[in-house]
N, C-alpha and C. Protein backbone atom coordinates (compact mmCIF):
# COMPACT_ATOMS: atom_id res chain seq x y z
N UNK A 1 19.60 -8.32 5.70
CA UNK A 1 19.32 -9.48 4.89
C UNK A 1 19.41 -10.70 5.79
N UNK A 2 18.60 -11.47 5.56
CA UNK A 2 18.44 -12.89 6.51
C UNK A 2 19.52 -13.80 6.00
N UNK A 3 20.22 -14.38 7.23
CA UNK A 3 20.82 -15.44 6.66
C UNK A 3 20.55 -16.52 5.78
N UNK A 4 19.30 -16.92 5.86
CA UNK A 4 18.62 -18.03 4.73
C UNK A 4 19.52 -16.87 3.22
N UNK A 5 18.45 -16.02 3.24
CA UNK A 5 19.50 -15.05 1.77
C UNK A 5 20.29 -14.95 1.35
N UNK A 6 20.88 -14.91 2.62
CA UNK A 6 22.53 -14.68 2.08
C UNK A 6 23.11 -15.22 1.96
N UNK A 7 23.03 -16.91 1.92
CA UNK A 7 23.43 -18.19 1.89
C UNK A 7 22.73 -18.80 0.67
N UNK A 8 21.85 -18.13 0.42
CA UNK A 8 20.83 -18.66 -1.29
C UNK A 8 22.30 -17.49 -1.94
N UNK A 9 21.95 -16.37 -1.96
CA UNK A 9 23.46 -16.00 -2.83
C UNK A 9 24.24 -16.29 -3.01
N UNK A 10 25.17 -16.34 -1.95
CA UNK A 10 26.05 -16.90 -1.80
C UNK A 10 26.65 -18.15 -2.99
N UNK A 11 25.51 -19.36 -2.91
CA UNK A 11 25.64 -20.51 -3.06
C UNK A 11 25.00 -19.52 -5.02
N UNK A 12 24.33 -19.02 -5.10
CA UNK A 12 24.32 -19.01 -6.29
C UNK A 12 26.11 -18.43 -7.32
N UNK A 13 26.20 -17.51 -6.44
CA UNK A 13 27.51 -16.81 -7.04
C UNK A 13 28.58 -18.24 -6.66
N UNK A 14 28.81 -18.98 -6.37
CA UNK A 14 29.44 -20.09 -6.35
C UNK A 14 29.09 -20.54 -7.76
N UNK A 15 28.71 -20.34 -7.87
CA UNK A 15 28.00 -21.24 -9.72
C UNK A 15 28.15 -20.60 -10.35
N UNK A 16 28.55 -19.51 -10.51
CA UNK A 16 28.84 -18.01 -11.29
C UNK A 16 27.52 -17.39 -11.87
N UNK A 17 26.23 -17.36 -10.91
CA UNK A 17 25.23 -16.36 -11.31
C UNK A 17 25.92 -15.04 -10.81
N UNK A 18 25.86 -14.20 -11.76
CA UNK A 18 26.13 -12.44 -11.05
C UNK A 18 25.18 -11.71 -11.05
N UNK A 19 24.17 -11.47 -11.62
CA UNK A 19 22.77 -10.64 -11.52
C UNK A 19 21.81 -11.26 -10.81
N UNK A 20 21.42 -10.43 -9.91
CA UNK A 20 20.35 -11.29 -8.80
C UNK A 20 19.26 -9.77 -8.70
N UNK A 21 17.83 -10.36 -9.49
CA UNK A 21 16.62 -9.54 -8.82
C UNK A 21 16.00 -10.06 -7.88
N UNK A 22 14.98 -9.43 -6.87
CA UNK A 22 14.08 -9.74 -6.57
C UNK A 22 12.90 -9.35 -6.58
N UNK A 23 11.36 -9.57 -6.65
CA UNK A 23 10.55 -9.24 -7.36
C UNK A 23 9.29 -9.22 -6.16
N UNK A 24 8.28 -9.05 -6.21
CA UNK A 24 6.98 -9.31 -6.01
C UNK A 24 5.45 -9.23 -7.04
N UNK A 25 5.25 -10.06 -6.58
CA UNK A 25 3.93 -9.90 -7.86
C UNK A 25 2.85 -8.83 -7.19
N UNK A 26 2.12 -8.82 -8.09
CA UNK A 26 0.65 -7.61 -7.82
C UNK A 26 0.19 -8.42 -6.51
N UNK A 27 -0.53 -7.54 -5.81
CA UNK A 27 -1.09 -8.03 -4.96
C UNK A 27 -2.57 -6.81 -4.27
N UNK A 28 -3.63 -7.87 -3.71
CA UNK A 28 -4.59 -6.49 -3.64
C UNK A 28 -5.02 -6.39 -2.25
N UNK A 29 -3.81 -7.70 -1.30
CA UNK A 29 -3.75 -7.45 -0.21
C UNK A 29 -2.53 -6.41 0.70
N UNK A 30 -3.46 -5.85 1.19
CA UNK A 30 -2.00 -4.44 1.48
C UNK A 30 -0.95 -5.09 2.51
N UNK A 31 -1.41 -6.15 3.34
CA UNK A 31 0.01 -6.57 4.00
C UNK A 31 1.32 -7.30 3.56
N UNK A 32 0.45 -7.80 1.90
CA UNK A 32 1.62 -8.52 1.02
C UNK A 32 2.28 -7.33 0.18
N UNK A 33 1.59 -5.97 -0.09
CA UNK A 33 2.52 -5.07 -0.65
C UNK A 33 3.17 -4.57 0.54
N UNK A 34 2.57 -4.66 1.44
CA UNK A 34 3.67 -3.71 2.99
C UNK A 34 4.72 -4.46 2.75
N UNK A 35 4.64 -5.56 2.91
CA UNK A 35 5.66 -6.63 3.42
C UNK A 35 6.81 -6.29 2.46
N UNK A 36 6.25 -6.59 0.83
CA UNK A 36 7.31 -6.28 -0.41
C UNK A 36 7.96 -4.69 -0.31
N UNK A 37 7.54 -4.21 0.31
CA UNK A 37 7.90 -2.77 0.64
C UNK A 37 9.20 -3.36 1.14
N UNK A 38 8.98 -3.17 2.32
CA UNK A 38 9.70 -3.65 3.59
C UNK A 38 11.41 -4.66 2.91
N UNK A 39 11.22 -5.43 2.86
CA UNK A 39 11.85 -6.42 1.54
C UNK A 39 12.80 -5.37 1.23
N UNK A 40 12.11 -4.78 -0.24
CA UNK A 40 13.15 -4.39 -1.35
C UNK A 40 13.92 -3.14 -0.10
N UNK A 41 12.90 -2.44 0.40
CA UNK A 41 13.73 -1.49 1.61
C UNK A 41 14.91 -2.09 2.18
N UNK A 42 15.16 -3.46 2.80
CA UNK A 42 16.23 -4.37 3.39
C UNK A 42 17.15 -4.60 2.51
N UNK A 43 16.78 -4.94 1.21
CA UNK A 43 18.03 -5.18 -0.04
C UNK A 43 18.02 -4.41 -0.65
N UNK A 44 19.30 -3.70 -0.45
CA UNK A 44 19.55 -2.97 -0.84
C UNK A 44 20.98 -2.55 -2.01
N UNK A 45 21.34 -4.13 -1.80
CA UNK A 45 22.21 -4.61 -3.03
C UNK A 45 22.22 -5.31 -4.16
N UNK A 46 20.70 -5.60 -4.35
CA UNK A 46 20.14 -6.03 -5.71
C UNK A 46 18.99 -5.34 -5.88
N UNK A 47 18.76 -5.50 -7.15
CA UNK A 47 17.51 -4.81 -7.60
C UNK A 47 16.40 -5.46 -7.07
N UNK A 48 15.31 -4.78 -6.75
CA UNK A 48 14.23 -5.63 -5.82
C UNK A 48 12.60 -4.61 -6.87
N UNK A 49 12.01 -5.33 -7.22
CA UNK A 49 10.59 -4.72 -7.87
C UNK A 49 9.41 -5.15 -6.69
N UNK A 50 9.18 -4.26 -6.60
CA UNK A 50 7.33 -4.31 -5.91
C UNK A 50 6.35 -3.82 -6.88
N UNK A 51 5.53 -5.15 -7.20
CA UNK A 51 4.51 -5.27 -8.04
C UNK A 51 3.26 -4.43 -7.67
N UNK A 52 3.82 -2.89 -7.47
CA UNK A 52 2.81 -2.08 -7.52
C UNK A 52 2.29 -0.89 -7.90
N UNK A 53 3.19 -1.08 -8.79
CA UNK A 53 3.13 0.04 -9.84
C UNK A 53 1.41 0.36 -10.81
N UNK A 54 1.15 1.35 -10.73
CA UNK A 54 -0.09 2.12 -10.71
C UNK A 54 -0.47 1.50 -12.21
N UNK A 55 0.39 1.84 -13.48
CA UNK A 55 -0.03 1.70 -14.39
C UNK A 55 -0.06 -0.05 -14.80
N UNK A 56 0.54 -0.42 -13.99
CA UNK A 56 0.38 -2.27 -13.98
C UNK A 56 -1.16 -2.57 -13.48
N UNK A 57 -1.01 -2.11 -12.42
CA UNK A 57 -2.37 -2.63 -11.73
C UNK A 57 -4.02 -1.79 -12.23
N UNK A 58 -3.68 -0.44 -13.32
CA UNK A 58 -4.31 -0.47 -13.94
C UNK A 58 -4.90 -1.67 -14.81
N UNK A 59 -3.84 -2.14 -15.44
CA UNK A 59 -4.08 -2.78 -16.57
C UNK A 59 -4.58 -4.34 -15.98
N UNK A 60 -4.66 -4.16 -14.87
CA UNK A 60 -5.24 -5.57 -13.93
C UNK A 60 -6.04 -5.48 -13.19
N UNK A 61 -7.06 -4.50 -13.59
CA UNK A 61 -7.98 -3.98 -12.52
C UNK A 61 -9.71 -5.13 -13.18
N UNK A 62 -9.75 -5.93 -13.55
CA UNK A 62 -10.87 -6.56 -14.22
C UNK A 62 -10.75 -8.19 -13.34
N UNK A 63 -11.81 -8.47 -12.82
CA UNK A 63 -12.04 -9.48 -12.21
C UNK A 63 -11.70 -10.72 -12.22
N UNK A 64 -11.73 -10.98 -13.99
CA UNK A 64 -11.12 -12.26 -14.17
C UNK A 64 -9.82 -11.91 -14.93
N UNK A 65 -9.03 -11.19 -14.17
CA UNK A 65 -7.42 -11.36 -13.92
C UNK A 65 -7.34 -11.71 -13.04
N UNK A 66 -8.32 -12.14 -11.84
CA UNK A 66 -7.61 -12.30 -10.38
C UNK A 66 -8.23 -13.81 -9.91
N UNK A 67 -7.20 -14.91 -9.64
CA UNK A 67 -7.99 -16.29 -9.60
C UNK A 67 -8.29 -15.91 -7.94
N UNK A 68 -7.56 -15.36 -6.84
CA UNK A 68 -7.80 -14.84 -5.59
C UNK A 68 -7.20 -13.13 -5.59
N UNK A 69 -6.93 -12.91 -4.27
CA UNK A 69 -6.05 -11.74 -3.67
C UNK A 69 -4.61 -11.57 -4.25
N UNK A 70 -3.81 -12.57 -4.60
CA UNK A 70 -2.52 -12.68 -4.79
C UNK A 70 -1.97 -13.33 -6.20
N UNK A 71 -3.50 -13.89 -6.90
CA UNK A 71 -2.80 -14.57 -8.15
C UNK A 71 -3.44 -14.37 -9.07
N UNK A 72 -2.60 -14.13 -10.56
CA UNK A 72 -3.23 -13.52 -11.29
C UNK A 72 -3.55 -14.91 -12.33
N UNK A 73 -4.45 -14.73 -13.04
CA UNK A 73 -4.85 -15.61 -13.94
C UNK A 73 -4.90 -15.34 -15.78
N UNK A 74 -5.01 -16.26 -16.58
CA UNK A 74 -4.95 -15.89 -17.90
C UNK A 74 -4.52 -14.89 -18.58
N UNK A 75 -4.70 -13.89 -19.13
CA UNK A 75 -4.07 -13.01 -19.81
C UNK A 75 -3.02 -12.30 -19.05
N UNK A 76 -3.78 -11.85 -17.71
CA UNK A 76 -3.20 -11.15 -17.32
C UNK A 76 -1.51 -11.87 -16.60
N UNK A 77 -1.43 -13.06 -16.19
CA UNK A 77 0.02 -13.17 -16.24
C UNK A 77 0.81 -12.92 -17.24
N UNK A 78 0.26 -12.75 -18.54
CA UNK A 78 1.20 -12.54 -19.70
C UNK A 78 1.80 -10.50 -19.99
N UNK A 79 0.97 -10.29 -18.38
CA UNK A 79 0.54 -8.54 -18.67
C UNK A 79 1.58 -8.60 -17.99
N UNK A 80 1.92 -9.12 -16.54
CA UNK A 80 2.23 -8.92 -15.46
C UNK A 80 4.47 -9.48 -16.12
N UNK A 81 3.89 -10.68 -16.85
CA UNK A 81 5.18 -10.95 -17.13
C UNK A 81 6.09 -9.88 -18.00
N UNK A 82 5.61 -9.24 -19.00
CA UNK A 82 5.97 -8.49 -19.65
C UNK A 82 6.47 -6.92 -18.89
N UNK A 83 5.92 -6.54 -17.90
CA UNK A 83 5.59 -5.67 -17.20
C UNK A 83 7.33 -5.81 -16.45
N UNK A 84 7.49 -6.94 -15.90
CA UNK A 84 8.58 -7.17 -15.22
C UNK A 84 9.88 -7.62 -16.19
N UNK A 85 9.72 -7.99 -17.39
CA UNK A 85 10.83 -7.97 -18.09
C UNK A 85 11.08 -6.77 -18.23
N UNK A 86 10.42 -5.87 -18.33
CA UNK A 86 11.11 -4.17 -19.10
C UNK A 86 11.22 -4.14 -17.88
N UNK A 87 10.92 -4.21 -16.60
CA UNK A 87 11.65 -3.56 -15.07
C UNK A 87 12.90 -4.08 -15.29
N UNK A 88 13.08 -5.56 -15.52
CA UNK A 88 14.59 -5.91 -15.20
C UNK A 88 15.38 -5.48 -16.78
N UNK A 89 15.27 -5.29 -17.73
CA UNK A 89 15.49 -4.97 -18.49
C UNK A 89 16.27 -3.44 -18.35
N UNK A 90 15.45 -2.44 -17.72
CA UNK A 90 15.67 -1.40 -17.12
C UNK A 90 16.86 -1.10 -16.12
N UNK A 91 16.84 -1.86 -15.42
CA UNK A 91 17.63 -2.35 -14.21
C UNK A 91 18.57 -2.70 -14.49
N UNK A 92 19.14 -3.05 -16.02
CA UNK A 92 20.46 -3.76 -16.28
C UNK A 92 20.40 -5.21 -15.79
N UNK A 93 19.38 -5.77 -15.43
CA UNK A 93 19.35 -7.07 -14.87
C UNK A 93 19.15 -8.18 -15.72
N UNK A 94 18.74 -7.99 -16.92
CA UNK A 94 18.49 -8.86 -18.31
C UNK A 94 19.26 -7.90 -19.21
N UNK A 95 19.84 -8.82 -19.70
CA UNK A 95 20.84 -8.44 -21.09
C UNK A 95 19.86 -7.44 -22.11
């Protein structure tokens, strides 16, 4: 974990946050899912989601969900948001 990180924690658990995810959104460039790979692989003491789950990106496979490579647009952020509440939900990370 990078020191920048561990000093954003840090400083959060000073404030009394105790649940810490980290996330990545969909992406349809493969060096931004490598990368989120890579990531949640390094932390390994919070829950970490990579936005690449098959049946997500099903449901985001239509053109105008995608304003570029990396961002999703109109409906589909409301797909993508939902998608990641039941992850952290799952995770014990949301009440």
């Amino acid at each position: 974990m990078s020191a920048f990180i561990a000093e954003a924690i840090a400083m959060l658990q000073r404030h009394g946050v105790e649940r810490f995810a980290f996330y990545s959104v969909p992406s349809m460039q493969g060096a931004n899912v490598a990368y989120a790979r890579r990531f949640c692989a390094a932390i390994t003491k919070f829950a970490c989601i990579v936005g690449e789950n098959p049946n997500l990106l099903a449901q985001l496979r239509h053109d105008a969900d995608w304003h570029d490579f990396d961002h999703l647009q109109g409906a589909a952020r409301e797909v993508f948001t939902r998608w990641l509440g039941d992850r952290l939900v799952e995770m014990g990370v949301w009440p």
